[in-house]
Protein backbone atom coordinates (compact mmCIF):
# COMPACT_ATOMS: atom_id res chain seq x y z
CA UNK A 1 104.29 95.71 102.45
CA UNK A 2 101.65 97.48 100.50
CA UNK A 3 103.88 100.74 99.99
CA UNK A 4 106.91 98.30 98.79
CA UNK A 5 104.03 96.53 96.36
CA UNK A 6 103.53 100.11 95.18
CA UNK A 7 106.60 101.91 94.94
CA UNK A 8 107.74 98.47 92.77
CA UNK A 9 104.92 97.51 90.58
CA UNK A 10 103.82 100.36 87.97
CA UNK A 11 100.59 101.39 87.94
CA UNK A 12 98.04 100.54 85.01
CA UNK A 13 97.52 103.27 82.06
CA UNK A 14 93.27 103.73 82.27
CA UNK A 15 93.04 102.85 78.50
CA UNK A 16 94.35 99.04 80.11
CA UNK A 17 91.76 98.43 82.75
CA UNK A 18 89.01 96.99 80.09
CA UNK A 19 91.32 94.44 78.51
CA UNK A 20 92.63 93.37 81.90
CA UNK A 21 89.06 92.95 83.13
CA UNK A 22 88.11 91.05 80.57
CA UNK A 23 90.59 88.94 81.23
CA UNK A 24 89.43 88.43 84.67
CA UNK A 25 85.94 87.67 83.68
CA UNK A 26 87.49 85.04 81.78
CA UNK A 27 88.82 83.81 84.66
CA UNK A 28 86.15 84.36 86.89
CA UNK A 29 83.70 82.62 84.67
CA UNK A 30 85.81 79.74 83.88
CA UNK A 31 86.52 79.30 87.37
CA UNK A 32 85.66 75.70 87.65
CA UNK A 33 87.77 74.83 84.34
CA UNK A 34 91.50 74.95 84.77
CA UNK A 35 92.86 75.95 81.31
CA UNK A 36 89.98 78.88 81.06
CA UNK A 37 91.19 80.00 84.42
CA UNK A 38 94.55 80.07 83.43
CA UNK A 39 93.97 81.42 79.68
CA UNK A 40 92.37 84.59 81.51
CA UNK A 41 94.62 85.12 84.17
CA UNK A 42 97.45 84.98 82.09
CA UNK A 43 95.74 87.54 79.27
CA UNK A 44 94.99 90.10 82.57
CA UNK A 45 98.79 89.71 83.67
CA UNK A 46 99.81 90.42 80.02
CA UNK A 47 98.16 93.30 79.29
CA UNK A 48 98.37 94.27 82.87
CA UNK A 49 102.45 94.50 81.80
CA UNK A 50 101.96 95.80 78.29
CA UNK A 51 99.53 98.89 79.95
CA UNK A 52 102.19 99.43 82.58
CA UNK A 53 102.76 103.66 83.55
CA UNK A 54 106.19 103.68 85.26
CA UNK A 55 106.83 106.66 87.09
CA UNK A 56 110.14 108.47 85.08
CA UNK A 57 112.26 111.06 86.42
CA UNK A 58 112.80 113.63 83.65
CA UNK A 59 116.21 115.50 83.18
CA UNK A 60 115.57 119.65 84.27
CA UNK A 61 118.55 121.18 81.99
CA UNK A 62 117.38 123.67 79.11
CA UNK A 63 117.18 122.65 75.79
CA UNK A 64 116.99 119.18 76.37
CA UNK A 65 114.49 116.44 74.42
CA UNK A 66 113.94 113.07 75.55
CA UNK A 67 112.47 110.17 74.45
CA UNK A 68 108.81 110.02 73.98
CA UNK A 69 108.38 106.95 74.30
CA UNK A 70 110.20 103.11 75.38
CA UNK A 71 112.25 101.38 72.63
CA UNK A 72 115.16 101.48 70.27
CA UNK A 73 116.25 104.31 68.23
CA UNK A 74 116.03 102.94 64.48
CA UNK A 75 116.22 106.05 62.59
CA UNK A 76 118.50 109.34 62.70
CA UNK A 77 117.91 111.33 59.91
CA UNK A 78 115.86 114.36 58.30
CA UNK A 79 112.62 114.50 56.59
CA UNK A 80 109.76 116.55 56.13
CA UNK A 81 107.74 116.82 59.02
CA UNK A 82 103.81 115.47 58.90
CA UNK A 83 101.73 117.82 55.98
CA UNK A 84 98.68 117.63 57.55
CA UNK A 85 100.75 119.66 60.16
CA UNK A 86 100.94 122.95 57.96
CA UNK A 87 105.07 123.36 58.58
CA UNK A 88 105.66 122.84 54.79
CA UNK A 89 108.44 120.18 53.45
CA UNK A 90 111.52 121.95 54.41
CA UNK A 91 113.70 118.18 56.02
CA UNK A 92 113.96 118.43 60.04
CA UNK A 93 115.72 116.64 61.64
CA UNK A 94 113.86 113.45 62.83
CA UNK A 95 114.95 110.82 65.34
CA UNK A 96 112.66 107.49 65.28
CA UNK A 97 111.59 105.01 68.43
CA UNK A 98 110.60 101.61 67.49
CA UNK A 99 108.19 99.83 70.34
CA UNK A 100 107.86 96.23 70.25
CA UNK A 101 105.49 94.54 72.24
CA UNK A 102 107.16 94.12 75.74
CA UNK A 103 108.04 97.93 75.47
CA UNK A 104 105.72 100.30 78.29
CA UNK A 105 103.66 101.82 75.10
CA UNK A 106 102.50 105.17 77.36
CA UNK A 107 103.46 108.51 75.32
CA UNK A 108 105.39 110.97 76.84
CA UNK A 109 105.85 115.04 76.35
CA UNK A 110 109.62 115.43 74.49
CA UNK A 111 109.31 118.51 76.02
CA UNK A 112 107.72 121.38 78.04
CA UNK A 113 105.28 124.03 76.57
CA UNK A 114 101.81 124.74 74.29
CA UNK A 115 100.31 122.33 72.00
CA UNK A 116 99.47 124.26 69.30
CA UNK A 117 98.42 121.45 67.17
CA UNK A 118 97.28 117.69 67.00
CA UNK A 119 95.81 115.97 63.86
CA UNK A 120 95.29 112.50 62.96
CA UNK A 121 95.50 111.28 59.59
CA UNK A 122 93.82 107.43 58.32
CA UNK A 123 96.51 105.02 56.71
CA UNK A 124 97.44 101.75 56.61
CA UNK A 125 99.14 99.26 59.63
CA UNK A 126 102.33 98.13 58.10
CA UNK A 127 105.50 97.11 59.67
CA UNK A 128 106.50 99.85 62.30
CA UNK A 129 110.05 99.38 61.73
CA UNK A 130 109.98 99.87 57.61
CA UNK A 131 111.13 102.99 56.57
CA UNK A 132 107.52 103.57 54.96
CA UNK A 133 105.95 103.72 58.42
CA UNK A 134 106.15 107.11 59.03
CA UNK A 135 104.20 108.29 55.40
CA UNK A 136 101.68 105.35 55.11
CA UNK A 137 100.99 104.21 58.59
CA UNK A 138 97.56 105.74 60.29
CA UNK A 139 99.47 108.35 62.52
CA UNK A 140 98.44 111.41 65.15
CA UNK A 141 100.89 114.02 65.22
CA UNK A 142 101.37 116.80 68.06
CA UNK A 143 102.80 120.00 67.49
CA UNK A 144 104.41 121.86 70.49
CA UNK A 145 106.07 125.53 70.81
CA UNK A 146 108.47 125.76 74.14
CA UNK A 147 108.76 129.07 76.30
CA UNK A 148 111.37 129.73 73.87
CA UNK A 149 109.18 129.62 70.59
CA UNK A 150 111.16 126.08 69.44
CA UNK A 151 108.87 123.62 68.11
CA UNK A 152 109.32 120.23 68.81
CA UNK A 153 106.90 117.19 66.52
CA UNK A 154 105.96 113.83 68.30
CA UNK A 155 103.85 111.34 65.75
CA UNK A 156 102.50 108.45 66.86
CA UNK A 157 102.51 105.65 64.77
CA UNK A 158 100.51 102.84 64.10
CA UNK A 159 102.22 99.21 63.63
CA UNK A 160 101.22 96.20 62.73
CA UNK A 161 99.68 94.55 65.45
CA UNK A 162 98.45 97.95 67.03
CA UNK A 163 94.92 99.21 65.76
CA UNK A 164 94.30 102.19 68.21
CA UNK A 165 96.20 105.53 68.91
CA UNK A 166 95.13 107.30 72.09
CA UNK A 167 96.24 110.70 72.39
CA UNK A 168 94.90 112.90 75.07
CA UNK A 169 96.29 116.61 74.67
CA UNK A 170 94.44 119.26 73.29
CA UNK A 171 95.30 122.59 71.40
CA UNK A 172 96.40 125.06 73.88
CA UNK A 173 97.39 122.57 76.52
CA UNK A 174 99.91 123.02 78.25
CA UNK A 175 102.61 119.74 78.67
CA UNK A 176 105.35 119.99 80.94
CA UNK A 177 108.35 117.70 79.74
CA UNK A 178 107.86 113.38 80.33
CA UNK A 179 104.03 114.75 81.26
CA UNK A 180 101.76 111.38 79.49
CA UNK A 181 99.95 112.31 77.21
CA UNK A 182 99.04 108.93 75.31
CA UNK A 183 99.23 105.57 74.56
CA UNK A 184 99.39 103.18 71.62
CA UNK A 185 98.12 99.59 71.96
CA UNK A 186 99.95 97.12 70.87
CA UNK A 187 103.53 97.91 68.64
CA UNK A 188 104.16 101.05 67.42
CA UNK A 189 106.59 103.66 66.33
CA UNK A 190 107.66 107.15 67.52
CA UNK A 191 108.99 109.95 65.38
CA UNK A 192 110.39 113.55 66.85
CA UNK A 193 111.28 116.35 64.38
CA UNK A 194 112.88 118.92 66.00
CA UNK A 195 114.31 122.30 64.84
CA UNK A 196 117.08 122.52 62.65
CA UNK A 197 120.29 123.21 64.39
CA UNK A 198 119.32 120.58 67.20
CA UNK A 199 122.09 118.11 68.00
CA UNK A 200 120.93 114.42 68.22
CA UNK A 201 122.68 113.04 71.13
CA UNK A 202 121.33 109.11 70.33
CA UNK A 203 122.83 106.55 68.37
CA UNK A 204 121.25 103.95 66.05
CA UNK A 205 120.71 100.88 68.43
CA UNK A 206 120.23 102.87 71.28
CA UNK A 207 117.65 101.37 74.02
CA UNK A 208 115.65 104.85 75.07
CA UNK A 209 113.94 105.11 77.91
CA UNK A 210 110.58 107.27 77.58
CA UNK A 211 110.50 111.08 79.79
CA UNK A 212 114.44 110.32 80.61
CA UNK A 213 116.61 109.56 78.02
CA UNK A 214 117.82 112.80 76.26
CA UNK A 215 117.52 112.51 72.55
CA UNK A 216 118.61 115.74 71.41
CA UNK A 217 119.96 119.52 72.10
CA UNK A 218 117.97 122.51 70.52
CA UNK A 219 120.22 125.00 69.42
């Protein structure tokens, strides 16, 4: 019974465990008054769900990109990746994730190889689903070169509700692709830029599913 309980109910992302225990102490202290009770045990089970870490199996062919994250594709075009990246304004193309709420918000690796950059710029917490998100919002960005010497952009972006980017890779890590590597609480958006030549193989509307759903082909 326990391995069933395991192999069917995700584990909990570690930036989670102090918002679920607080809602636990809730609970714990307001043992003796019904609604408290309730009120906290119903704020752990919801951020025990919104911290969920499923386990995803991540496609092995070369050249593939997936999805860094849970949500719907709501972008498909080119722009100029991140400044504060360095890689000038010359358009990539760009594929964007929008995470509401009920979406796992963990960050995954689009693909395998070096981080050879990560910088996080201040900005504001707009709407994570305008068009505007990806220049005003407070972002990080993570710059990674494959075996090959492709380099593939994820930029984690703020929303509305959420108020903290976690982002856990370093310069010279090494990320192996669908490897976590961080978490946004609470709405957010995704944006990949990828090389030029790549081939998006998403369309707008598209439900994505975060270290398996392919996004793209690099030339």
């Amino acid at each position: 019974m326990l391995e069933l309980v395991r192999s069917t109910v995700p584990p909990v992302h570690y930036a989670g465990v102090p918002f679920i225990a607080g809602g636990l102490a809730v609970a714990a202290l307001g043992r003796h008054h019904r609604w408290l009770r309730r009120t906290g045990l119903l704020a752990a089970t919801a951020c025990a769900a919104f911290f969920r870490h499923p386990a995803r199996v991540p496609p092995t062919r070369p050249g593939a990109v997936v999805a860094p994250a849970d949500g719907v594709v709501c972008v498909i075009d080119s722009a100029a990746p991140p400044a504060e990246l360095g890689m000038g304004d010359t358009p990539l193309p760009r594929i964007s994730i929008f995470l509401s709420i009920f979406d796992a918000h963990v960050q995954r690796a689009p693909v395998s190889g070096e981080v050879i950059a990560v910088e996080h710029r201040p900005g504001r917490f707009g709407s994570a689903d305008l068009a505007a998100a990806s220049t005003d919002n407070e972002r990080t960005s993570m710059r990674i070169r494959t075996p090959d010497g492709a380099e593939v952009v994820a930029v984690q972006i703020a929303g509305l509700v959420a108020r903290r980017i976690v982002n856990d890779a370093h310069v010279g890590d090494k990320l192996s692709i669908g490897d976590t590597y961080g978490l946004i609480r609470f709405g957010s958006r995704l944006d990949t830029y990828l090389p030029p030549g790549s081939e998006p193989v998403v369309r707008l509307g598209q439900r994505a599913v975060g270290g398996e759903t392919v996004l793209a082909e690099l030339p």
